[in-house]
N, C-alpha and C. Protein backbone atom coordinates (compact mmCIF):
# COMPACT_ATOMS: atom_id res chain seq x y z
N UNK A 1 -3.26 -12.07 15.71
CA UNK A 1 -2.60 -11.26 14.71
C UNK A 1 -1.72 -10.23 15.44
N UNK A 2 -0.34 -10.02 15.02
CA UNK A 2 0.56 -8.90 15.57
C UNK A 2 0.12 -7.36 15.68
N UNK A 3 0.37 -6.80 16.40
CA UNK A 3 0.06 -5.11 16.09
C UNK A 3 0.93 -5.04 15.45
N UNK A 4 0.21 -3.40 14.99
CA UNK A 4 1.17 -2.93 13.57
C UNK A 4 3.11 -2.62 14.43
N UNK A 5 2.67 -2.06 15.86
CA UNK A 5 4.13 -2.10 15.81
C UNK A 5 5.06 -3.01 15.95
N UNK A 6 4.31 -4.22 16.13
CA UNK A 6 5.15 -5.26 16.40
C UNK A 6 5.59 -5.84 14.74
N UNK A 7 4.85 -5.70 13.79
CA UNK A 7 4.76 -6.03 12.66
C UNK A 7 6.14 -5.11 11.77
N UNK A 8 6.32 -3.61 12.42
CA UNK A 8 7.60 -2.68 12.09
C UNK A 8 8.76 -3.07 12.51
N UNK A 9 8.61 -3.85 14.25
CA UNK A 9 10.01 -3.91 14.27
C UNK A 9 10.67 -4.93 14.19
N UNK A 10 10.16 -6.04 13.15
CA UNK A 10 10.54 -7.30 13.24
C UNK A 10 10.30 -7.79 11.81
N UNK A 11 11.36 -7.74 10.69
CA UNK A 11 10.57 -8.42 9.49
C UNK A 11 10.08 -9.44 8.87
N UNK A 12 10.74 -10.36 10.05
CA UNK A 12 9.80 -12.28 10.18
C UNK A 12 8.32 -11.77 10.27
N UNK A 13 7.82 -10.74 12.00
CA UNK A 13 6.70 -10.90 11.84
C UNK A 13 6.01 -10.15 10.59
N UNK A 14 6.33 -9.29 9.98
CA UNK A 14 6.03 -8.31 8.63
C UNK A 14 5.31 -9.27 7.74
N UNK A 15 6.69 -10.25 7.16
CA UNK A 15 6.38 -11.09 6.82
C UNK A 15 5.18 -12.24 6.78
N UNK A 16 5.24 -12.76 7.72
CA UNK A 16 4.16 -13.29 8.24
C UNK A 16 2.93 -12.99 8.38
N UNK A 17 3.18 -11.71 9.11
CA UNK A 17 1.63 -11.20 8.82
C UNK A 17 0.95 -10.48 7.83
N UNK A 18 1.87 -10.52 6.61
CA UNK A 18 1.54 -10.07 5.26
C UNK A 18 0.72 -11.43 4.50
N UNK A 19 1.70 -12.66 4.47
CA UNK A 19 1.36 -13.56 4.28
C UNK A 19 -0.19 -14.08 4.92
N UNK A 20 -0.55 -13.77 5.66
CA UNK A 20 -1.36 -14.13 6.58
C UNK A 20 -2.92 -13.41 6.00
N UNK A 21 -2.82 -12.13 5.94
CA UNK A 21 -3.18 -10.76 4.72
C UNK A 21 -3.61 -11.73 3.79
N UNK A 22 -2.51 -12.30 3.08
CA UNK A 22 -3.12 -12.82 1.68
C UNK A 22 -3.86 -14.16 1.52
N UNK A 23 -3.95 -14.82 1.91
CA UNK A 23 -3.83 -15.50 2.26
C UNK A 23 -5.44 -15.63 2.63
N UNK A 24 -6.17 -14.84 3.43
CA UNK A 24 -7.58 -14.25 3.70
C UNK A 24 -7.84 -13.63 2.86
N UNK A 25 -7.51 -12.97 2.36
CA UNK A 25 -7.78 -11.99 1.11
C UNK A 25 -8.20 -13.09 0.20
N UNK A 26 -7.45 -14.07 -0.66
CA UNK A 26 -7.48 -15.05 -1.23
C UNK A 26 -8.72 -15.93 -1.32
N UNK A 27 -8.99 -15.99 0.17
CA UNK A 27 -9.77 -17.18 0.47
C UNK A 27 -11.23 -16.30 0.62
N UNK A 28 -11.18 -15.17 1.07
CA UNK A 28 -12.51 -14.41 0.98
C UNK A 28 -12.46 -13.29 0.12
N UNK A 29 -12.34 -13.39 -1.08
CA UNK A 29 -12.83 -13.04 -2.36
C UNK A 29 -12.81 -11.29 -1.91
N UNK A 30 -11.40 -11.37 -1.84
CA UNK A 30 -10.92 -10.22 -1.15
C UNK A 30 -11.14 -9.51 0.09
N UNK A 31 -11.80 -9.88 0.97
CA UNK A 31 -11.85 -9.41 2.54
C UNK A 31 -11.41 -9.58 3.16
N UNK A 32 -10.82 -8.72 4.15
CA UNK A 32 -9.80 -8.96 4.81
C UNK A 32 -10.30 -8.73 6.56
N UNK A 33 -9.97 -8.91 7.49
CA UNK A 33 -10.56 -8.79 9.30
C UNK A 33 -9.06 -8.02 10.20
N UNK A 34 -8.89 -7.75 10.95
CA UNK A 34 -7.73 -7.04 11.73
C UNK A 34 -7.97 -5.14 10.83
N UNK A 35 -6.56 -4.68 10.83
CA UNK A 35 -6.99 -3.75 10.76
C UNK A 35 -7.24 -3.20 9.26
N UNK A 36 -7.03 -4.01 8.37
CA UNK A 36 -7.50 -4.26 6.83
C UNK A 36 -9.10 -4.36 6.81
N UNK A 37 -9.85 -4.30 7.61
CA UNK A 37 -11.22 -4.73 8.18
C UNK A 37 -12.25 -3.94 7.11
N UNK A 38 -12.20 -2.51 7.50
CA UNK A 38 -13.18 -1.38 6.55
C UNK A 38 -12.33 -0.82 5.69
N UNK A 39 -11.16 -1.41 5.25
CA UNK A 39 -10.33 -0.43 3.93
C UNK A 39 -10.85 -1.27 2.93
N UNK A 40 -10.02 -0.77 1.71
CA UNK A 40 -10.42 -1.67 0.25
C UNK A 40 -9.10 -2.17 0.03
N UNK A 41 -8.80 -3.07 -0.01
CA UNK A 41 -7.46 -3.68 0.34
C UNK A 41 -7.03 -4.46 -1.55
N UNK A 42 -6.01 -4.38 -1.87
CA UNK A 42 -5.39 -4.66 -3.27
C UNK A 42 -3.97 -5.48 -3.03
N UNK A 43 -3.62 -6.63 -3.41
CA UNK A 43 -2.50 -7.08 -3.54
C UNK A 43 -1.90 -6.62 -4.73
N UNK A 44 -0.58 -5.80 -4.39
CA UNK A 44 0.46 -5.32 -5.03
C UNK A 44 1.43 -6.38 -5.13
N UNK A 45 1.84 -6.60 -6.29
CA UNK A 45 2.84 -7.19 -6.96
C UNK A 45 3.50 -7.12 -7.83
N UNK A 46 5.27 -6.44 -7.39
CA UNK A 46 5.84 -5.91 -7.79
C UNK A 46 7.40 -6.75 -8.23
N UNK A 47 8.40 -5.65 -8.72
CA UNK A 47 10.21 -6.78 -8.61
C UNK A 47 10.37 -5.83 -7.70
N UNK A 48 11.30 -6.89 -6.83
CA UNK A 48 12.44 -6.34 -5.96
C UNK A 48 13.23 -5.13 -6.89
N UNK A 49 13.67 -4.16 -5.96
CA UNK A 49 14.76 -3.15 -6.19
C UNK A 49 16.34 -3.93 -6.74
N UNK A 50 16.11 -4.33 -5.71
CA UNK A 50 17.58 -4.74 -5.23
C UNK A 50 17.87 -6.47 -6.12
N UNK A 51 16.83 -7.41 -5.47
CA UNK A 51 16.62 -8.84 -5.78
C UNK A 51 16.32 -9.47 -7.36
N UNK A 52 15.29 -8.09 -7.92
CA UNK A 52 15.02 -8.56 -9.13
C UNK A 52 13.64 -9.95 -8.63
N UNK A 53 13.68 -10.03 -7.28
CA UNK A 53 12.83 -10.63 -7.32
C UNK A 53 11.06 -10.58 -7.48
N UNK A 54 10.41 -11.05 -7.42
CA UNK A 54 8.90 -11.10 -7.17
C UNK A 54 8.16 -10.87 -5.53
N UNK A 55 7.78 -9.48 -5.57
CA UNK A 55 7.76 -9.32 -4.03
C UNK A 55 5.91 -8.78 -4.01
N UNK A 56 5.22 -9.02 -2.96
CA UNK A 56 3.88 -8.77 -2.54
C UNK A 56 3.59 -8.07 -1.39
N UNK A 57 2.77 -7.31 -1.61
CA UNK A 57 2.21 -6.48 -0.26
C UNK A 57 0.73 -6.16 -0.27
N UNK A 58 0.14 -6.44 0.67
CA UNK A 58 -1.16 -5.82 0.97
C UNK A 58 -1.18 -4.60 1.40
N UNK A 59 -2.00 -3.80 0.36
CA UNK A 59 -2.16 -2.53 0.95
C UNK A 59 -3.27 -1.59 0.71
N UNK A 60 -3.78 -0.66 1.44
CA UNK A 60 -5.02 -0.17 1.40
C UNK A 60 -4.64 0.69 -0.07
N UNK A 61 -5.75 0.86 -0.77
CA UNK A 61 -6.26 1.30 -1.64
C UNK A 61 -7.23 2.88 -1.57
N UNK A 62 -7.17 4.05 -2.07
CA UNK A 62 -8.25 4.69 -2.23
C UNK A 62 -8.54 5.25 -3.47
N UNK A 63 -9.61 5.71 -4.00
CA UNK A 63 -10.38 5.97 -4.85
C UNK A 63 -10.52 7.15 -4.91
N UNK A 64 -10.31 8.24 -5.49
CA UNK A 64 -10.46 9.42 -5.69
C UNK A 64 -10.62 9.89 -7.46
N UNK A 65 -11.40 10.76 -7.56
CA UNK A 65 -12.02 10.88 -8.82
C UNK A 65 -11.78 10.08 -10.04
N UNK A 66 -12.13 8.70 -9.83
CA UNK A 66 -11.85 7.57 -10.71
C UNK A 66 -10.33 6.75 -10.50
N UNK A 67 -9.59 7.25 -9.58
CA UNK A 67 -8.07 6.97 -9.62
C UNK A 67 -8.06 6.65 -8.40
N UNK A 68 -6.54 4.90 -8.79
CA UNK A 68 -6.72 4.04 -7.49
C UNK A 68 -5.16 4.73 -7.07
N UNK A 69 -5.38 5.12 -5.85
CA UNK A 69 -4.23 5.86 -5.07
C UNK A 69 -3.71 5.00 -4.17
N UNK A 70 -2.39 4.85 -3.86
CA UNK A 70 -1.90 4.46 -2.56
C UNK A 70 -0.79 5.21 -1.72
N UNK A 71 -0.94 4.64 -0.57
CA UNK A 71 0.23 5.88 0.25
C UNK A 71 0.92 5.02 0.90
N UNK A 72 2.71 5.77 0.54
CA UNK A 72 3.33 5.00 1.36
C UNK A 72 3.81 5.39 3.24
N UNK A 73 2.52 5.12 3.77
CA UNK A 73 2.53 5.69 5.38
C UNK A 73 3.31 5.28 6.03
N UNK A 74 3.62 3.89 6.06
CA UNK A 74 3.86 2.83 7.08
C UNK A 74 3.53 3.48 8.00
N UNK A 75 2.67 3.93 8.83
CA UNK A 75 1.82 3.82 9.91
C UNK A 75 2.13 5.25 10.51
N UNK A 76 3.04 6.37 9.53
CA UNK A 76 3.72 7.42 10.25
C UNK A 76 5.06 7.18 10.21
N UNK A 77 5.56 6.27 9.92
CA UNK A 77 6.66 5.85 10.62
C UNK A 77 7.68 7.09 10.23
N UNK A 78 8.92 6.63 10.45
CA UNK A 78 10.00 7.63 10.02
C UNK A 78 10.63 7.08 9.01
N UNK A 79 10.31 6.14 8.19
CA UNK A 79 11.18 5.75 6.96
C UNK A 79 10.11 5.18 5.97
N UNK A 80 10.45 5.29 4.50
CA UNK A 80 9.20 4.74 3.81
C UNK A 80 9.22 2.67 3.65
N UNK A 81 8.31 2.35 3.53
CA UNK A 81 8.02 1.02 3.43
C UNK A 81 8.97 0.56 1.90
N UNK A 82 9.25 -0.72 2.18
CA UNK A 82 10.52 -0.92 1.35
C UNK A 82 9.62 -1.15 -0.30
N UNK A 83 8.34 -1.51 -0.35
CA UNK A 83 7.39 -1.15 -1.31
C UNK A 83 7.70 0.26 -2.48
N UNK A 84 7.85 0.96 -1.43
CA UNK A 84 7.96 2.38 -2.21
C UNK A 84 9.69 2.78 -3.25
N UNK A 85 10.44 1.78 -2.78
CA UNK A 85 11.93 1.67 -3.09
C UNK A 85 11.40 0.69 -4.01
N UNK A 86 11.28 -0.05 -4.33
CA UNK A 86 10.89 -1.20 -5.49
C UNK A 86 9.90 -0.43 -6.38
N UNK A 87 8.73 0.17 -6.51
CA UNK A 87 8.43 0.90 -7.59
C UNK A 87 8.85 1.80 -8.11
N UNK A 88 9.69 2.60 -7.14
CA UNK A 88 10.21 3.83 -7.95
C UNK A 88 11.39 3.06 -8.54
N UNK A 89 12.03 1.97 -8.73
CA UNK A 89 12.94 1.44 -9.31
C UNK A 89 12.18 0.82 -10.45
N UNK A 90 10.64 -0.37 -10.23
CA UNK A 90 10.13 -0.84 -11.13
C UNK A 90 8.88 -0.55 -11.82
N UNK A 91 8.48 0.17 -11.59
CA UNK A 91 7.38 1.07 -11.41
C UNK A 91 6.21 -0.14 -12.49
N UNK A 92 6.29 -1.13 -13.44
CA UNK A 92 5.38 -1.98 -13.56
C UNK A 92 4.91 -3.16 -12.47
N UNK A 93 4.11 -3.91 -12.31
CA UNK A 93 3.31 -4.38 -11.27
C UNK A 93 2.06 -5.10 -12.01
N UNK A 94 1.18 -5.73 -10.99
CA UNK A 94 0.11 -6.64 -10.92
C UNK A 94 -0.56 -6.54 -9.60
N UNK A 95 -1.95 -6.43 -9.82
CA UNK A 95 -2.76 -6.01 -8.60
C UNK A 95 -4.07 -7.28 -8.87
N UNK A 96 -4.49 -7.14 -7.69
CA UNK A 96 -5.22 -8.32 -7.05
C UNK A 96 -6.33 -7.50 -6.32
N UNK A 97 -7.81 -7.52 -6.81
CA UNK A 97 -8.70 -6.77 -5.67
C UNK A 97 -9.97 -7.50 -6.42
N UNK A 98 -10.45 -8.08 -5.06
CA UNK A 98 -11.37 -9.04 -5.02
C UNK A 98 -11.34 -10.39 -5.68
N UNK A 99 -11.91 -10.15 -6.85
CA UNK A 99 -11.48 -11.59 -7.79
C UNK A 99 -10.95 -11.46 -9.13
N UNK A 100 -10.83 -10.15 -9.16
CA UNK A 100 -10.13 -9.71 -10.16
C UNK A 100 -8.83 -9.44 -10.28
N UNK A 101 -7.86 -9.05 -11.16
CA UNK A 101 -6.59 -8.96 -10.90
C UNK A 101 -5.42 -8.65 -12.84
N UNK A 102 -4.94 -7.72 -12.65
CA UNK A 102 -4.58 -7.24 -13.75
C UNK A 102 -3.21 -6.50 -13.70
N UNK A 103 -2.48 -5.96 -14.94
CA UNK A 103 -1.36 -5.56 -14.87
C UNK A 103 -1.55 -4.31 -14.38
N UNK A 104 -0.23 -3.34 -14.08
CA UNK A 104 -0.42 -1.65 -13.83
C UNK A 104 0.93 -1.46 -14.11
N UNK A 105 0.89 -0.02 -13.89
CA UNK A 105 1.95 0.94 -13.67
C UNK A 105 2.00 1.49 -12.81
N UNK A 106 2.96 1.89 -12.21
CA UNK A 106 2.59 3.10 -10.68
C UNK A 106 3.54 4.31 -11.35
N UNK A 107 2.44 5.12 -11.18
CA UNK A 107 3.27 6.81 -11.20
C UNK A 107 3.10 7.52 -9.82
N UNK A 108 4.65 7.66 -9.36
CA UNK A 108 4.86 8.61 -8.30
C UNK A 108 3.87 10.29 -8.53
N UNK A 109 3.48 10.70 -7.58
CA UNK A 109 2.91 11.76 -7.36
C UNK A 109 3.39 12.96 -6.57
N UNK A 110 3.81 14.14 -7.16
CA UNK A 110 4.66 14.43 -6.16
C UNK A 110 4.43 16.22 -6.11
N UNK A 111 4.76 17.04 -5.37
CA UNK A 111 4.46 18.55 -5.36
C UNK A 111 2.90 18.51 -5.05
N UNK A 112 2.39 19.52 -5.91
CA UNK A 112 1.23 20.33 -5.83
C UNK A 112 0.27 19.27 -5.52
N UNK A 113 0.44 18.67 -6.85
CA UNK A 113 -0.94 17.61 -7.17
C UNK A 113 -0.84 16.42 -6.07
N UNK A 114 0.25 16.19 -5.54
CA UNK A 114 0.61 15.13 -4.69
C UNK A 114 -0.23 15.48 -2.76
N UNK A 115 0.15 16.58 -3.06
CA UNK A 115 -1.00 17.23 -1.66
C UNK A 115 -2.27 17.90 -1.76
N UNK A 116 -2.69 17.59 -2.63
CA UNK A 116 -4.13 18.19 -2.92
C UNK A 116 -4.56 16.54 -2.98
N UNK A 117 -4.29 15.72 -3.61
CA UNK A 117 -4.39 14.36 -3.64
C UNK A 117 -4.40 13.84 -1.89
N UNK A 118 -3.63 13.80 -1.67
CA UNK A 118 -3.42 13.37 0.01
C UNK A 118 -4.07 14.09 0.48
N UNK A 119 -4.59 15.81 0.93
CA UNK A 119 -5.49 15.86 1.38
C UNK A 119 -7.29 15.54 1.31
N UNK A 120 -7.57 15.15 -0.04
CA UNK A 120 -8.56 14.32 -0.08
C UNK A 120 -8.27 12.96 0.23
N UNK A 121 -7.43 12.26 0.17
CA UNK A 121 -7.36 10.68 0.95
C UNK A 121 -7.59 11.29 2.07
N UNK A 122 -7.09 12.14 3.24
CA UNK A 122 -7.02 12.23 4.90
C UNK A 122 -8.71 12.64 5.15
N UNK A 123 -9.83 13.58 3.55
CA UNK A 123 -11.05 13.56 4.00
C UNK A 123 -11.67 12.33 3.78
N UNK A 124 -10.96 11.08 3.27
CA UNK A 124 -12.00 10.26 3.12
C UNK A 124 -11.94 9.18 4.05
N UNK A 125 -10.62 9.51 4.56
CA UNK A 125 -10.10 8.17 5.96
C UNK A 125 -9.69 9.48 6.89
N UNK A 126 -10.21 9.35 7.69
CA UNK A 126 -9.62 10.57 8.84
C UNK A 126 -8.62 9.95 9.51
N UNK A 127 -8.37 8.70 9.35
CA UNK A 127 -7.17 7.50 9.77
C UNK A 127 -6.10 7.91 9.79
N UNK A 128 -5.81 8.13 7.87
CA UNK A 128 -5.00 9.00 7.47
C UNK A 128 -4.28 10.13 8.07
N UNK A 129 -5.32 11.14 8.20
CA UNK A 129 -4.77 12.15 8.57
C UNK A 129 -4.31 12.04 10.51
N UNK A 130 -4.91 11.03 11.12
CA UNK A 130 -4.26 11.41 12.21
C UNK A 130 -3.29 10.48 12.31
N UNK A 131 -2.50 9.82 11.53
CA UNK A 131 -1.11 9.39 11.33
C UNK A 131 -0.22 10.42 12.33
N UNK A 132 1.07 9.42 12.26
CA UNK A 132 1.98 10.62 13.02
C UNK A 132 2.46 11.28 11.64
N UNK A 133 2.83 12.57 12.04
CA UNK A 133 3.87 13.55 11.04
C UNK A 133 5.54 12.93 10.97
N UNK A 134 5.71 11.85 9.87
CA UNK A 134 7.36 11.88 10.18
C UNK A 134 7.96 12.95 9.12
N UNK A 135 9.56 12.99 9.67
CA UNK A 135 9.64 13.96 9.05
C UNK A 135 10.28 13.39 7.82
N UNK A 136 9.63 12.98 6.78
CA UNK A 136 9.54 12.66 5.39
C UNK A 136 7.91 12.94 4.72
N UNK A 137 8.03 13.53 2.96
CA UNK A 137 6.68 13.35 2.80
C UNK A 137 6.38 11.86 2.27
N UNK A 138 5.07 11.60 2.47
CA UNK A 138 4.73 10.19 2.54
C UNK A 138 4.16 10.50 1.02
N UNK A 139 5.05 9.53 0.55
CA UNK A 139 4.72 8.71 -0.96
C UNK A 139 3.40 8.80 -1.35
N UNK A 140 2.97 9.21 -2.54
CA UNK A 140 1.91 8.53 -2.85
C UNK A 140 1.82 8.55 -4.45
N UNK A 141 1.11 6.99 -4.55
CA UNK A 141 1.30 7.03 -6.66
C UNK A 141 0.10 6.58 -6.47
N UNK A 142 -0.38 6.34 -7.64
CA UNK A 142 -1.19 6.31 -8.43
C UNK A 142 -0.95 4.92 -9.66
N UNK A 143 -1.83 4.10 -9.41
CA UNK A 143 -1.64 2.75 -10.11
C UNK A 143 -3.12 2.97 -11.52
N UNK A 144 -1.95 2.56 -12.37
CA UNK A 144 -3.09 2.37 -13.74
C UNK A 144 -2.80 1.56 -14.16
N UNK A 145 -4.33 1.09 -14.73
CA UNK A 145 -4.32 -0.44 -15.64
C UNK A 145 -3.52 -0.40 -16.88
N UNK A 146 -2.77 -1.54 -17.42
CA UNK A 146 -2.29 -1.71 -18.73
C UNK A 146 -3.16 -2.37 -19.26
């Protein structure tokens, strides 16, 4: 399996090793091995921004007072994951976790509540918090069932 940076600077391997993600996920009734290993991992499925198309991503999941959160980290990077440009354009979706799988919405999170939120994700993954600092704030919504 690619490291994550090899997985940033190349979007064949992205690709691929997203595919690869699902693919295990799929086949083990949502579990995933590499570094998806101890997260709670959800297939997001969203439209393209741009394509209008049907686009997928694996991505960690957290749980905070009943609410499924996600962040758009890409690993620290310095730009947000192209994920985060497609919901704030389509903001409906379909999620996949374990053997279950249902419609949503994603609502952006943003100001006050958006960092009081993120700092409980960084106490519950200390992962999180030792991310690098880019200088953007890192996304985070909030997916609800329809």
């Amino acid at each position: 399996m690619p490291t994550y940076a090899e997985t940033q600077a190349d979007p064949d391997i992205l690709r691929a090793f997203n595919a690869a993600v699902v693919e295990e996920f799929r086949a083990n009734r949502g579990r995933v091995r590499g570094p998806f290993a101890d997260s709670n991992v959800v297939l997001l499925t969203m439209t393209g921004a741009k394509s209008g198309l049907r686009r997928q991503t694996p991505l960690e999941y957290f749980t905070v007072d009943g609410r499924m959160l996600i962040l758009g980290t890409r690993g620290g990077a310095p730009q947000n994951p192209a994920w985060v440009h497609n919901l704030r354009a389509n903001p409906a979706g379909h999620v996949e976790i374990g053997t279950s799988s249902y419609n949503v919405v994603a609502r952006e999170i943003t100001g006050k509540e958006r960092d009081v939120l993120y700092a409980r994700i960084a106490e519950l993954c200390p992962r999180v918090a030792g991310y690098p600092k880019p200088d953007r704030v890192i996304p985070l919504f909030e997916l609800h069932r329809t």
